[in-house]
N, C-alpha and C. Protein backbone atom coordinates (compact mmCIF):
# COMPACT_ATOMS: atom_id res chain seq x y z
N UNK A 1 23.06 3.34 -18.18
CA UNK A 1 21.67 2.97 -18.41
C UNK A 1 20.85 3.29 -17.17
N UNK A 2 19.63 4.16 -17.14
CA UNK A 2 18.84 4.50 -15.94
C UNK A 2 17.79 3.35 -15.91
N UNK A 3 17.56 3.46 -14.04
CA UNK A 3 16.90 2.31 -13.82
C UNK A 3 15.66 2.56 -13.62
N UNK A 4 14.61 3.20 -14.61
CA UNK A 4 13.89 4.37 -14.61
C UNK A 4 13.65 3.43 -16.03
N UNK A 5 12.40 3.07 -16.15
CA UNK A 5 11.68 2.76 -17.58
C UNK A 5 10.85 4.33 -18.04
N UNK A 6 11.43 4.68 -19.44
CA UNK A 6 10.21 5.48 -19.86
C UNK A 6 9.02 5.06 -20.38
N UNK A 7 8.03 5.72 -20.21
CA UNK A 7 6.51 5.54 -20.20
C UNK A 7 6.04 7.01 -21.12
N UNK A 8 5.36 6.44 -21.64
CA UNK A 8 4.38 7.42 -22.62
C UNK A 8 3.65 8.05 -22.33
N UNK A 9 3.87 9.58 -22.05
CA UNK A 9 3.19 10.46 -21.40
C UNK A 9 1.97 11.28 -21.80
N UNK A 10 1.39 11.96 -21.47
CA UNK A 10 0.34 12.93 -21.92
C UNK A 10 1.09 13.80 -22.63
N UNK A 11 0.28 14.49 -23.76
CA UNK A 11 0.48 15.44 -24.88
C UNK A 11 2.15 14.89 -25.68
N UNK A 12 2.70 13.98 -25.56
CA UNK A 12 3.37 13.27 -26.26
C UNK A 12 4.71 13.64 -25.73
N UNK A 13 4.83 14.04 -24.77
CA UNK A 13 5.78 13.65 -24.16
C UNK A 13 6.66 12.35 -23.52
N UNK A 14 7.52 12.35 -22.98
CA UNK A 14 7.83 11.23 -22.13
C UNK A 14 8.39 11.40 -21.03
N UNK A 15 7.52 10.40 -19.87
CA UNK A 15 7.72 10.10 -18.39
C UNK A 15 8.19 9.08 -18.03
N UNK A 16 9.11 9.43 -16.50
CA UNK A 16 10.05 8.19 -16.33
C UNK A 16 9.59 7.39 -15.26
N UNK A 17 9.45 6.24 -14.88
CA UNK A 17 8.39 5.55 -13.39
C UNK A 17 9.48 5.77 -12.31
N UNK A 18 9.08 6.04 -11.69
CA UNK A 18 10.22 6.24 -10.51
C UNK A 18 10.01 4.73 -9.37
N UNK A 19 10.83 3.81 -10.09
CA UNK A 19 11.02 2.49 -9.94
C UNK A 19 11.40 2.15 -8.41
N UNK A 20 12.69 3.12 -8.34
CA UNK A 20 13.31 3.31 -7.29
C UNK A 20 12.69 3.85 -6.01
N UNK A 21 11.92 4.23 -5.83
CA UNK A 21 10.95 4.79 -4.88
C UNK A 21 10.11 4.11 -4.75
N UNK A 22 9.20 3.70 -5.36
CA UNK A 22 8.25 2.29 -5.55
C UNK A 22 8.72 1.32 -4.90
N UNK A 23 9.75 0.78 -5.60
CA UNK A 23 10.09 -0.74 -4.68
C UNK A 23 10.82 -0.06 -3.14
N UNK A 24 11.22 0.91 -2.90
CA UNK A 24 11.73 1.53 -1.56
C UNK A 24 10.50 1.39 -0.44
N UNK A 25 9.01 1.91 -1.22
CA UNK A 25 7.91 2.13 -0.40
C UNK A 25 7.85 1.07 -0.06
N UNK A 26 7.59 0.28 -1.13
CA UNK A 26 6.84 -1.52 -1.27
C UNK A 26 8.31 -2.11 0.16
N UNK A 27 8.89 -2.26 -0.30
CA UNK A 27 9.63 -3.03 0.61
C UNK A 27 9.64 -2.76 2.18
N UNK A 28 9.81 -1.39 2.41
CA UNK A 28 9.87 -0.91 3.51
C UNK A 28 8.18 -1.59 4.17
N UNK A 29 7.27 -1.23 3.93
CA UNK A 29 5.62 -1.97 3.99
C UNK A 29 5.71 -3.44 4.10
N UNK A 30 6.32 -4.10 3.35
CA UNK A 30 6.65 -5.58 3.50
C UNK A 30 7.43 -5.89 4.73
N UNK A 31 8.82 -5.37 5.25
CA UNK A 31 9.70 -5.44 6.09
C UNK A 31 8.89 -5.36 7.57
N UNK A 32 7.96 -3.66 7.67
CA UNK A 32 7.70 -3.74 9.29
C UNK A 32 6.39 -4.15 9.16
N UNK A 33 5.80 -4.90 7.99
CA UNK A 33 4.42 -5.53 7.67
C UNK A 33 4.87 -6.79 8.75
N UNK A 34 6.09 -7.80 7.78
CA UNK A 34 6.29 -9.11 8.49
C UNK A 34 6.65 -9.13 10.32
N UNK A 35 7.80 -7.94 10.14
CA UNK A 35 8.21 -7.67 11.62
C UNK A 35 7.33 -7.73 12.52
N UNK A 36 6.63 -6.94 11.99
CA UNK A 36 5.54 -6.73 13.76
C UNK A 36 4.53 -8.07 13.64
N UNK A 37 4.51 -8.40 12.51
CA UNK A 37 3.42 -9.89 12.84
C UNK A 37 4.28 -10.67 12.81
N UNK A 38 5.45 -11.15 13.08
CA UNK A 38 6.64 -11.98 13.92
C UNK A 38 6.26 -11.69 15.20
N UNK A 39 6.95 -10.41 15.78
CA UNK A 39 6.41 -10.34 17.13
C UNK A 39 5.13 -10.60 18.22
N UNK A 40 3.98 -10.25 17.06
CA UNK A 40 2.93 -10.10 17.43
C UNK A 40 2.19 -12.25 17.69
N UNK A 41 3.07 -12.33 16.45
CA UNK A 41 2.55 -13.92 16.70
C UNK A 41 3.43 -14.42 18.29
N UNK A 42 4.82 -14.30 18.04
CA UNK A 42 5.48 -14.33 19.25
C UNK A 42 5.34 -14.15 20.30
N UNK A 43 4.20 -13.22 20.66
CA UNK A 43 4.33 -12.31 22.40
C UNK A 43 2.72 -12.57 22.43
N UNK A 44 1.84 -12.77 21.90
CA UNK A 44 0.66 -12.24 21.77
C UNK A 44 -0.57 -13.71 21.73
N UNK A 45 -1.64 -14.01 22.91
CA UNK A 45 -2.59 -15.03 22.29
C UNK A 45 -3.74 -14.54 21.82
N UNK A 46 -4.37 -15.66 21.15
CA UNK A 46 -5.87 -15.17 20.27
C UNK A 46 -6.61 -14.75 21.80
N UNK A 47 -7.73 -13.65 21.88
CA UNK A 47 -8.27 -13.56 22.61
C UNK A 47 -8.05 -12.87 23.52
N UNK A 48 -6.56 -12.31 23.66
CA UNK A 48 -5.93 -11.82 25.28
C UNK A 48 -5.26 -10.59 24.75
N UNK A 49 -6.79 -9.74 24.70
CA UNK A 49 -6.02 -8.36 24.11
C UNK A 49 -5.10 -7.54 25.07
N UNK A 50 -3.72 -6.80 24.64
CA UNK A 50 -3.19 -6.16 25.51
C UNK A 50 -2.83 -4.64 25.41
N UNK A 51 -3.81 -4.09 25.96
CA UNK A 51 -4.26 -2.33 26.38
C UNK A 51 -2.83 -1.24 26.14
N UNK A 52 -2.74 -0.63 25.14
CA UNK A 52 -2.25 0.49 24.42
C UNK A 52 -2.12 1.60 25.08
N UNK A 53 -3.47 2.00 24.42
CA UNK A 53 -3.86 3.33 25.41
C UNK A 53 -4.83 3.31 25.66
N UNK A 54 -5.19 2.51 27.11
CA UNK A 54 -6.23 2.47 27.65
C UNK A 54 -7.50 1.54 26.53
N UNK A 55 -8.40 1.71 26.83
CA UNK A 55 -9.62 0.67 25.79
C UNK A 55 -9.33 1.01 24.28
N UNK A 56 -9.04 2.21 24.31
CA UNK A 56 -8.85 3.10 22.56
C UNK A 56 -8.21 2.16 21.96
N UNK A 57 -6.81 1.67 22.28
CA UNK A 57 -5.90 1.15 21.22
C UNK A 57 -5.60 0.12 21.75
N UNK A 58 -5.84 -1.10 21.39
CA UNK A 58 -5.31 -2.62 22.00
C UNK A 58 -4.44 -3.20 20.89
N UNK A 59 -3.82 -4.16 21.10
CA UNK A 59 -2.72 -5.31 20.69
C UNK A 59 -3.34 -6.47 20.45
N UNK A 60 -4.49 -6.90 19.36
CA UNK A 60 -5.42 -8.23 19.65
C UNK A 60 -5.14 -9.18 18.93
N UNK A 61 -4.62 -10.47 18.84
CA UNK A 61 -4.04 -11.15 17.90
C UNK A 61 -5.49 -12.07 17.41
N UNK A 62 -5.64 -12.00 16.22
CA UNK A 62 -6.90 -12.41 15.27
C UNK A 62 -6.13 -12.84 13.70
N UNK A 63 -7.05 -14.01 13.55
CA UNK A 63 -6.53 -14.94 12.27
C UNK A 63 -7.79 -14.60 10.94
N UNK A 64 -7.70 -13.59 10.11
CA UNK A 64 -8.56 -13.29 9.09
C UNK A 64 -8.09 -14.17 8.20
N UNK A 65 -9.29 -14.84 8.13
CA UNK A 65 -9.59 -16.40 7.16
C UNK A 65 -9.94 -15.93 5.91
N UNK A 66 -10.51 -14.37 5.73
CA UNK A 66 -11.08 -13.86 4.61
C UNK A 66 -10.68 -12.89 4.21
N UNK A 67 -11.35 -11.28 3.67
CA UNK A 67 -10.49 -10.34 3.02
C UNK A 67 -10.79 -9.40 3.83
N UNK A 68 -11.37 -7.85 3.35
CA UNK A 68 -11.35 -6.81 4.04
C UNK A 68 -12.15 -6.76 4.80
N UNK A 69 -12.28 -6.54 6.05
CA UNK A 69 -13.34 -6.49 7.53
C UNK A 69 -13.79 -7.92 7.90
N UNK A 70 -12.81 -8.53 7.75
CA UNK A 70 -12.94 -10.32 7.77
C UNK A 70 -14.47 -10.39 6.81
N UNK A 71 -14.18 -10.13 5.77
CA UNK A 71 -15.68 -10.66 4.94
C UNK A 71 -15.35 -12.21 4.59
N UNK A 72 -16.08 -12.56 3.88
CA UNK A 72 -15.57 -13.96 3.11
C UNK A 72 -14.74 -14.93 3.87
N UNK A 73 -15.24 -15.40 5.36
CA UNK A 73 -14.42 -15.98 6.18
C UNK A 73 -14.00 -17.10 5.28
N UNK A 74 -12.89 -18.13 5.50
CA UNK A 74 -12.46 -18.76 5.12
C UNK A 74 -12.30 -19.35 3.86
N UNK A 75 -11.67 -17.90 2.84
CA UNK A 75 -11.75 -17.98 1.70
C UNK A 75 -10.15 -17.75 1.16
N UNK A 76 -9.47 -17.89 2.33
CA UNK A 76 -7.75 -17.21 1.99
C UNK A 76 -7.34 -17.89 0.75
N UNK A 77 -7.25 -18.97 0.38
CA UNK A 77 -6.77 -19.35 -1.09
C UNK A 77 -7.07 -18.63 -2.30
N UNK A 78 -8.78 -18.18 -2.18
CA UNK A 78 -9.03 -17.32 -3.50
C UNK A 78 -8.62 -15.59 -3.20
N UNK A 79 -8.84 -15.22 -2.17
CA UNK A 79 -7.93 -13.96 -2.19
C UNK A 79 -6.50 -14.21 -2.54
N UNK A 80 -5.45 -15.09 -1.73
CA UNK A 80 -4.42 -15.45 -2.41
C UNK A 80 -3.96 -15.22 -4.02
N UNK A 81 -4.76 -16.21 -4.88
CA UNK A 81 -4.91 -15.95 -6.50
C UNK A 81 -5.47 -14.44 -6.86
N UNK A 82 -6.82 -13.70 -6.10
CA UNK A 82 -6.85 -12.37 -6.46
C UNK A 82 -6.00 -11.28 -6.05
N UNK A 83 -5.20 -11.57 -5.20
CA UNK A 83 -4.02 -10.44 -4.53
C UNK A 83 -3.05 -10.74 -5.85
N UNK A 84 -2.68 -11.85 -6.40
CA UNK A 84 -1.88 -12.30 -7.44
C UNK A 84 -2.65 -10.72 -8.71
N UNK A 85 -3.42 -11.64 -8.86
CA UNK A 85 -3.95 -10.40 -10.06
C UNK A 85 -3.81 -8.94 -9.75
N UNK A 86 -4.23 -8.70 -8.56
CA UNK A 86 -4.04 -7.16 -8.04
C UNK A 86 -2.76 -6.50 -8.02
N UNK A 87 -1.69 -7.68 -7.67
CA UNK A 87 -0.08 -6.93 -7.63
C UNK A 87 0.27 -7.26 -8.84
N UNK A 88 0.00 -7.67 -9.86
CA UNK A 88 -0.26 -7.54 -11.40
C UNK A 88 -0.93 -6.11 -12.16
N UNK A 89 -1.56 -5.69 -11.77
CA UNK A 89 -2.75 -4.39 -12.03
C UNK A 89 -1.06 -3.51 -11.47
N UNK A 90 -1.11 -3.90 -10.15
CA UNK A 90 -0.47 -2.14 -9.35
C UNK A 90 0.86 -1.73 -10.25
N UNK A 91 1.67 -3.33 -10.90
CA UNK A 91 2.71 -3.00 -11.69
C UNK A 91 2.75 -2.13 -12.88
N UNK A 92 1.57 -2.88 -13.52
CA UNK A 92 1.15 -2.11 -14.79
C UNK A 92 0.55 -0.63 -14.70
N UNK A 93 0.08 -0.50 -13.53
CA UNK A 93 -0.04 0.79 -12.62
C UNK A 93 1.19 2.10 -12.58
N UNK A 94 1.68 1.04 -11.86
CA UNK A 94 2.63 1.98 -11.35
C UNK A 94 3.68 2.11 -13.33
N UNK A 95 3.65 1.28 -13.83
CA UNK A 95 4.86 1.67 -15.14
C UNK A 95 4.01 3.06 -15.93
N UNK A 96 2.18 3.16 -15.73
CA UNK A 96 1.79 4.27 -16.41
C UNK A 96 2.13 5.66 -15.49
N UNK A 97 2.45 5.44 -14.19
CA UNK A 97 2.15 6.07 -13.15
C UNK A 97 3.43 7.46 -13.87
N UNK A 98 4.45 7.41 -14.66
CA UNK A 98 5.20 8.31 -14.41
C UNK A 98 5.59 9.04 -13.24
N UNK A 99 6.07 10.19 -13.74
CA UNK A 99 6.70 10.67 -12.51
C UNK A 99 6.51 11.48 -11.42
N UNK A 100 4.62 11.14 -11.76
CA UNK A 100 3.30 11.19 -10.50
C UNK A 100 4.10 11.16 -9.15
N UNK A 101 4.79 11.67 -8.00
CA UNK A 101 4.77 11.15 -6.75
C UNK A 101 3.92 10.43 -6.09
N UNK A 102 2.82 11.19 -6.11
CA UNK A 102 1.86 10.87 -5.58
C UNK A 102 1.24 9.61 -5.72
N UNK A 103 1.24 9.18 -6.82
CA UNK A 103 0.71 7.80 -7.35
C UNK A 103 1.43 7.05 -7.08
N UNK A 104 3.04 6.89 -7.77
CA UNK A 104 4.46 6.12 -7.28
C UNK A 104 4.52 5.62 -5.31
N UNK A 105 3.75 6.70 -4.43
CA UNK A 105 3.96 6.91 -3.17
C UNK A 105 2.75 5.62 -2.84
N UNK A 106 1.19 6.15 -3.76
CA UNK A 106 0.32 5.27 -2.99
C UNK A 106 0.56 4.00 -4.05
N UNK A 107 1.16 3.69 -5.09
CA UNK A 107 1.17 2.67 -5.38
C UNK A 107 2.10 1.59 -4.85
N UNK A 108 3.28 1.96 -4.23
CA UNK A 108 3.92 1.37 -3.48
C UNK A 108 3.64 1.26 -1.60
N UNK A 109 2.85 1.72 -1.24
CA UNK A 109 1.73 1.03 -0.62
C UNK A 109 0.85 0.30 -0.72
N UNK A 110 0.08 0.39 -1.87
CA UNK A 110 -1.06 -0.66 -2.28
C UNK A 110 0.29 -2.18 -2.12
N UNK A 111 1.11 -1.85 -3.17
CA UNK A 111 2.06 -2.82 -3.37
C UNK A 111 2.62 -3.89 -2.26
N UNK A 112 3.44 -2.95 -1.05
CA UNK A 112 3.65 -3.24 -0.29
C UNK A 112 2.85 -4.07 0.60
N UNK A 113 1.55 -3.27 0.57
CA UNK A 113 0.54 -4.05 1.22
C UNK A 113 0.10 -5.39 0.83
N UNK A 114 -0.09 -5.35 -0.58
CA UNK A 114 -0.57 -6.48 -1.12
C UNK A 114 0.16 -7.91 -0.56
N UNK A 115 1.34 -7.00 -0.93
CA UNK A 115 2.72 -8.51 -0.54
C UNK A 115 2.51 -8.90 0.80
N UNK A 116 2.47 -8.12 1.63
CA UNK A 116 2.27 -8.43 3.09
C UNK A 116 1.45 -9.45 3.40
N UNK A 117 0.13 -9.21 3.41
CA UNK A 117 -0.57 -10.05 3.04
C UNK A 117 -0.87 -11.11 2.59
N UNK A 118 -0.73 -10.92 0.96
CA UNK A 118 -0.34 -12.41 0.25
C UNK A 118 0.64 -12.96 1.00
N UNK A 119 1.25 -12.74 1.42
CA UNK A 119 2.64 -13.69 2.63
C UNK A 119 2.00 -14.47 3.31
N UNK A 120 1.24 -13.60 4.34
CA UNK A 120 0.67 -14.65 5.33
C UNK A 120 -0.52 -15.55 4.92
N UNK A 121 -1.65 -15.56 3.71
CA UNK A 121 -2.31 -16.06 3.61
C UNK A 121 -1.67 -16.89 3.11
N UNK A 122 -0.54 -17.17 2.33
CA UNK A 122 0.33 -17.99 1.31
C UNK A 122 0.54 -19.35 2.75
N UNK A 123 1.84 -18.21 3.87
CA UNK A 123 2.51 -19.66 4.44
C UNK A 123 1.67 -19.59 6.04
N UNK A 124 0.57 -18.93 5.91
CA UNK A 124 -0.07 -19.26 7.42
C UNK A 124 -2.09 -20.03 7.16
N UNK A 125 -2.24 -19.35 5.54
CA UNK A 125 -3.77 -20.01 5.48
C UNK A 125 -4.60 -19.09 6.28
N UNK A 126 -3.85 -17.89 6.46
CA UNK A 126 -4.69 -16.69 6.96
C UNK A 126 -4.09 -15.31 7.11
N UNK A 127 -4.75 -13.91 7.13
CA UNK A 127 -3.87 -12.97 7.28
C UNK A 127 -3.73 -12.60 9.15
N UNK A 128 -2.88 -12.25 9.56
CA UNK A 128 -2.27 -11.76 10.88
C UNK A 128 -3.07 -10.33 11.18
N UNK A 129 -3.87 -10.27 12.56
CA UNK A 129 -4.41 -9.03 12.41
C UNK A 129 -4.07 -8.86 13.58
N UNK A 130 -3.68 -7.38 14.27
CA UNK A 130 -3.35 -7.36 15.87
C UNK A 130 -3.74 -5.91 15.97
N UNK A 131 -4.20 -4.80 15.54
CA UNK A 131 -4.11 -3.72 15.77
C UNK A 131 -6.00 -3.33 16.42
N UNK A 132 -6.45 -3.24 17.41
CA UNK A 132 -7.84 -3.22 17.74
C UNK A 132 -7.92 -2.22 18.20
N UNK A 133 -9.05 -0.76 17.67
CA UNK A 133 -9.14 0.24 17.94
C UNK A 133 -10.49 0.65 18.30
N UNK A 134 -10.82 1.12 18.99
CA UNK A 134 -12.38 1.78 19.45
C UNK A 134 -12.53 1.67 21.05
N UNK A 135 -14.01 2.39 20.74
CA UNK A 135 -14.03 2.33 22.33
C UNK A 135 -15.13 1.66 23.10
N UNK A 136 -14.75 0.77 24.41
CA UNK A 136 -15.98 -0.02 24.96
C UNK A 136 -16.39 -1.33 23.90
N UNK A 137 -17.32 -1.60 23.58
CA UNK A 137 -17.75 -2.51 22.49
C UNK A 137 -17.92 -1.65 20.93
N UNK A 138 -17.80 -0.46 20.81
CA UNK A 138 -18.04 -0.07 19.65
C UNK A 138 -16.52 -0.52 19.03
N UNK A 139 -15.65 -1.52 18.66
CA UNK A 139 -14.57 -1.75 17.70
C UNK A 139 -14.41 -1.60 16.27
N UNK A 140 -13.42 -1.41 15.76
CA UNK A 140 -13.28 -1.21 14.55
C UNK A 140 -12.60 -2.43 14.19
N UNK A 141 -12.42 -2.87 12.92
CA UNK A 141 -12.44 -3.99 12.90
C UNK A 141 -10.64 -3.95 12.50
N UNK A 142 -10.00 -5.22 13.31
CA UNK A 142 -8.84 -5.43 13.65
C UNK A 142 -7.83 -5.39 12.18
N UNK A 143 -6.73 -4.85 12.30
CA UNK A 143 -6.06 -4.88 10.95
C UNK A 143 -4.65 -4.60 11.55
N UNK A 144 -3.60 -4.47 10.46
CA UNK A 144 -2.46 -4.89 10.68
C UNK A 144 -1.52 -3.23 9.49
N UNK A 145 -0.02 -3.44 9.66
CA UNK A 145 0.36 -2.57 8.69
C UNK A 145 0.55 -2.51 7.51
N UNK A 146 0.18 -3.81 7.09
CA UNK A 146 -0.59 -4.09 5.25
C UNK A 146 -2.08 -3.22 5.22
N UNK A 147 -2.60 -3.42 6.13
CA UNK A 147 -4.00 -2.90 5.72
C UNK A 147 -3.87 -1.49 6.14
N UNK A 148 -3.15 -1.00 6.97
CA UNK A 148 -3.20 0.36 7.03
C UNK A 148 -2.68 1.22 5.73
N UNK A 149 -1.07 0.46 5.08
CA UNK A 149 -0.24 1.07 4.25
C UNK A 149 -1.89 0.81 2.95
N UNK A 150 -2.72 0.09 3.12
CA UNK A 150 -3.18 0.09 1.74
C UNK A 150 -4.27 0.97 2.12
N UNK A 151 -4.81 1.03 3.34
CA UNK A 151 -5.77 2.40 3.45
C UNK A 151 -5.53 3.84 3.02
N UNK A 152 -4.03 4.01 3.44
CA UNK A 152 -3.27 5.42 3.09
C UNK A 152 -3.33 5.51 1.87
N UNK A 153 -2.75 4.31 0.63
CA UNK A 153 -2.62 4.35 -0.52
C UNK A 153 -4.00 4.68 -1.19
N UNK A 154 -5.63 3.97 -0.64
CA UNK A 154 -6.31 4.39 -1.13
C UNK A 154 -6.80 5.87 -0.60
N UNK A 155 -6.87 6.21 0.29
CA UNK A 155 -6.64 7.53 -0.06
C UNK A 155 -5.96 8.97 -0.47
N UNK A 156 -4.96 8.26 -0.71
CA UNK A 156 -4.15 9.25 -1.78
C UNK A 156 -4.13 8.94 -3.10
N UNK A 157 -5.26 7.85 -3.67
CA UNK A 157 -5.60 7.62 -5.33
C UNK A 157 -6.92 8.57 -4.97
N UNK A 158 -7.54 8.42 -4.12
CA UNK A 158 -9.17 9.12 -3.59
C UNK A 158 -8.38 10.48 -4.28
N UNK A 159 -7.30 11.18 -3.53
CA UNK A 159 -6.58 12.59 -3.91
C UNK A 159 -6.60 12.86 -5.36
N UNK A 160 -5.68 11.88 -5.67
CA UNK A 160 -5.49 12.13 -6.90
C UNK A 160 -6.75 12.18 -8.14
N UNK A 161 -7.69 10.94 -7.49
CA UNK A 161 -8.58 11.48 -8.59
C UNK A 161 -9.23 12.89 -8.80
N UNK A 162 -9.32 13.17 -7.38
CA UNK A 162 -10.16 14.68 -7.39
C UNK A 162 -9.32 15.86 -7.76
N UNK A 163 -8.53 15.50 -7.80
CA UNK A 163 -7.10 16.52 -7.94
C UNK A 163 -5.96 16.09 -9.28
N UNK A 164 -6.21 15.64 -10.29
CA UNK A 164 -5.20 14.87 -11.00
C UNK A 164 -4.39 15.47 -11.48
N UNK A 165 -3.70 16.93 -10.94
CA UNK A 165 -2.65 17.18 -11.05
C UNK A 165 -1.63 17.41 -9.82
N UNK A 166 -2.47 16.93 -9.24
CA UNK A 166 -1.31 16.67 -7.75
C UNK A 166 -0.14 15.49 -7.83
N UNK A 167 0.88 16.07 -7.31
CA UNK A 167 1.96 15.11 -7.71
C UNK A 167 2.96 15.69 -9.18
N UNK A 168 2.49 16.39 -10.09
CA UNK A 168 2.83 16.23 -11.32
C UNK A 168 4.00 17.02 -11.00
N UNK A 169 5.22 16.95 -11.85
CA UNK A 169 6.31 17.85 -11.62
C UNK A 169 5.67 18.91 -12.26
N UNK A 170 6.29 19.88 -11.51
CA UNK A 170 5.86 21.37 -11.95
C UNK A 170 6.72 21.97 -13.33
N UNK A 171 6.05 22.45 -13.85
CA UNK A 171 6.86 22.89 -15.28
C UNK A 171 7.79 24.15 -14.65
N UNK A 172 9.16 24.47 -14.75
CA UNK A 172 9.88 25.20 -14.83
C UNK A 172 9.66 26.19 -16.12
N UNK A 173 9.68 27.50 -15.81
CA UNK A 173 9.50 28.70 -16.61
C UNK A 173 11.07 28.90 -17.01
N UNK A 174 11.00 29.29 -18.71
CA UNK A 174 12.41 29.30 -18.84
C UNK A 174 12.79 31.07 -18.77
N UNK A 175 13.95 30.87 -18.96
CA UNK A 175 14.33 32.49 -18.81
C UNK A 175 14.39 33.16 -20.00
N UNK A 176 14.08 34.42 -19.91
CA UNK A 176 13.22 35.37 -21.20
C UNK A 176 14.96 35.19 -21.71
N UNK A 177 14.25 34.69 -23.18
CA UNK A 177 15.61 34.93 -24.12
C UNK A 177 15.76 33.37 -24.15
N UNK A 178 15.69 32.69 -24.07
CA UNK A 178 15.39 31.07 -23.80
C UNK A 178 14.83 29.97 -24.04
N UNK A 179 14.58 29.49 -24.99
CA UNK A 179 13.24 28.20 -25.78
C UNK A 179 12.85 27.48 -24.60
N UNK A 180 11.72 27.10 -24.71
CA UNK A 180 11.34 26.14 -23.44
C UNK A 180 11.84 24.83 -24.39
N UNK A 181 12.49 23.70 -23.28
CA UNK A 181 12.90 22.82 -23.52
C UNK A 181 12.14 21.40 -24.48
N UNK A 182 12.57 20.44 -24.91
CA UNK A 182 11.95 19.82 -25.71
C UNK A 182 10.61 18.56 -24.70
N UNK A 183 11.27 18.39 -23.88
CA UNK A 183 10.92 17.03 -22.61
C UNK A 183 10.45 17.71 -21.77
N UNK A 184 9.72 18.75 -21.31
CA UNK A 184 8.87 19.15 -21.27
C UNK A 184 8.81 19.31 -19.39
């Protein structure tokens, strides 16, 4: 039995989710998501940024009470319940996603990310942010490797929309004298 759900493809074919790769991405995103904000809580105080490379890249430990670019300060419970719904969406996502790479790749980032996240707002009442980039006072606003893995992911759905056959397995040409196959 493959561990590969089929999914109902375009022109009536059928596609398989590549399950196995998905939860590989997702997990791996979850693993050095928690890791480095272990450490980072560990080694690191609010306020006492510590210099990378030079002003460019700092180490800043910051408690986002809210969602993306600290909006919605102290709202972590209802993002909590909407990250719920969202890693709900990415599943049902990812089962149409077939055997898209590309989608399978950024959906198990979105994924990964999501979880990350939902973690810390779950058992801290906030998300973990340490990564501070820019230069002088111009900063970008502090984030972590949940929010990066879900930046990447959205721009490789950005790809795919403009491109929606990127990713697709390529059809193999059969050899003259040869039916093209049924599964396409």
């Amino acid at each position: 039995m493959s561990d590969r759900r089929p999914v109902a493809g375009q022109g009536g074919g059928v596609r398989e989710a590549r399950w196995p790769l998905f939860v590989l991405v997702a997990a791996t995103v979850v693993v050095l998501d928690q890791l480095t904000k272990a450490w980072i809580l560990a080694n690191l105080e609010v306020g006492r940024p510590v210099e990378i490379v030079g002003d460019w890249l700092r180490l800043s430990l910051s408690h986002n009470t809210g969602a993306l670019f600290g909006l919605f300060r102290d709202s972590a419970p209802l993002f909590a319940l909407f990250s719920i719904a969202v890693i709900g969406l990415i599943l049902v996502y990812e089962a149409r996603a077939g055997r898209n790479l590309y989608a399978t790749l950024a959906l198990g980032l979105l994924f990964g990310g999501a979880i990350g996240n939902l973690s810390d707002r779950i058992r801290l009442g906030y998300v973990v942010d340490f990564v501070d980039a820019g230069i002088g006072s111009l900063r970008w606003y502090d984030f972590n490797v949940a929010d990066a893995s879900i930046s990447c992911a959205i721009l490789l759905l950005i790809a795919l929309a403009i491109w929606p056959k990127l990713g697709e397995p390529r059809e193999v040409a059969a050899s003259p004298g040869e039916a093209p196959s049924a599964d396409g």
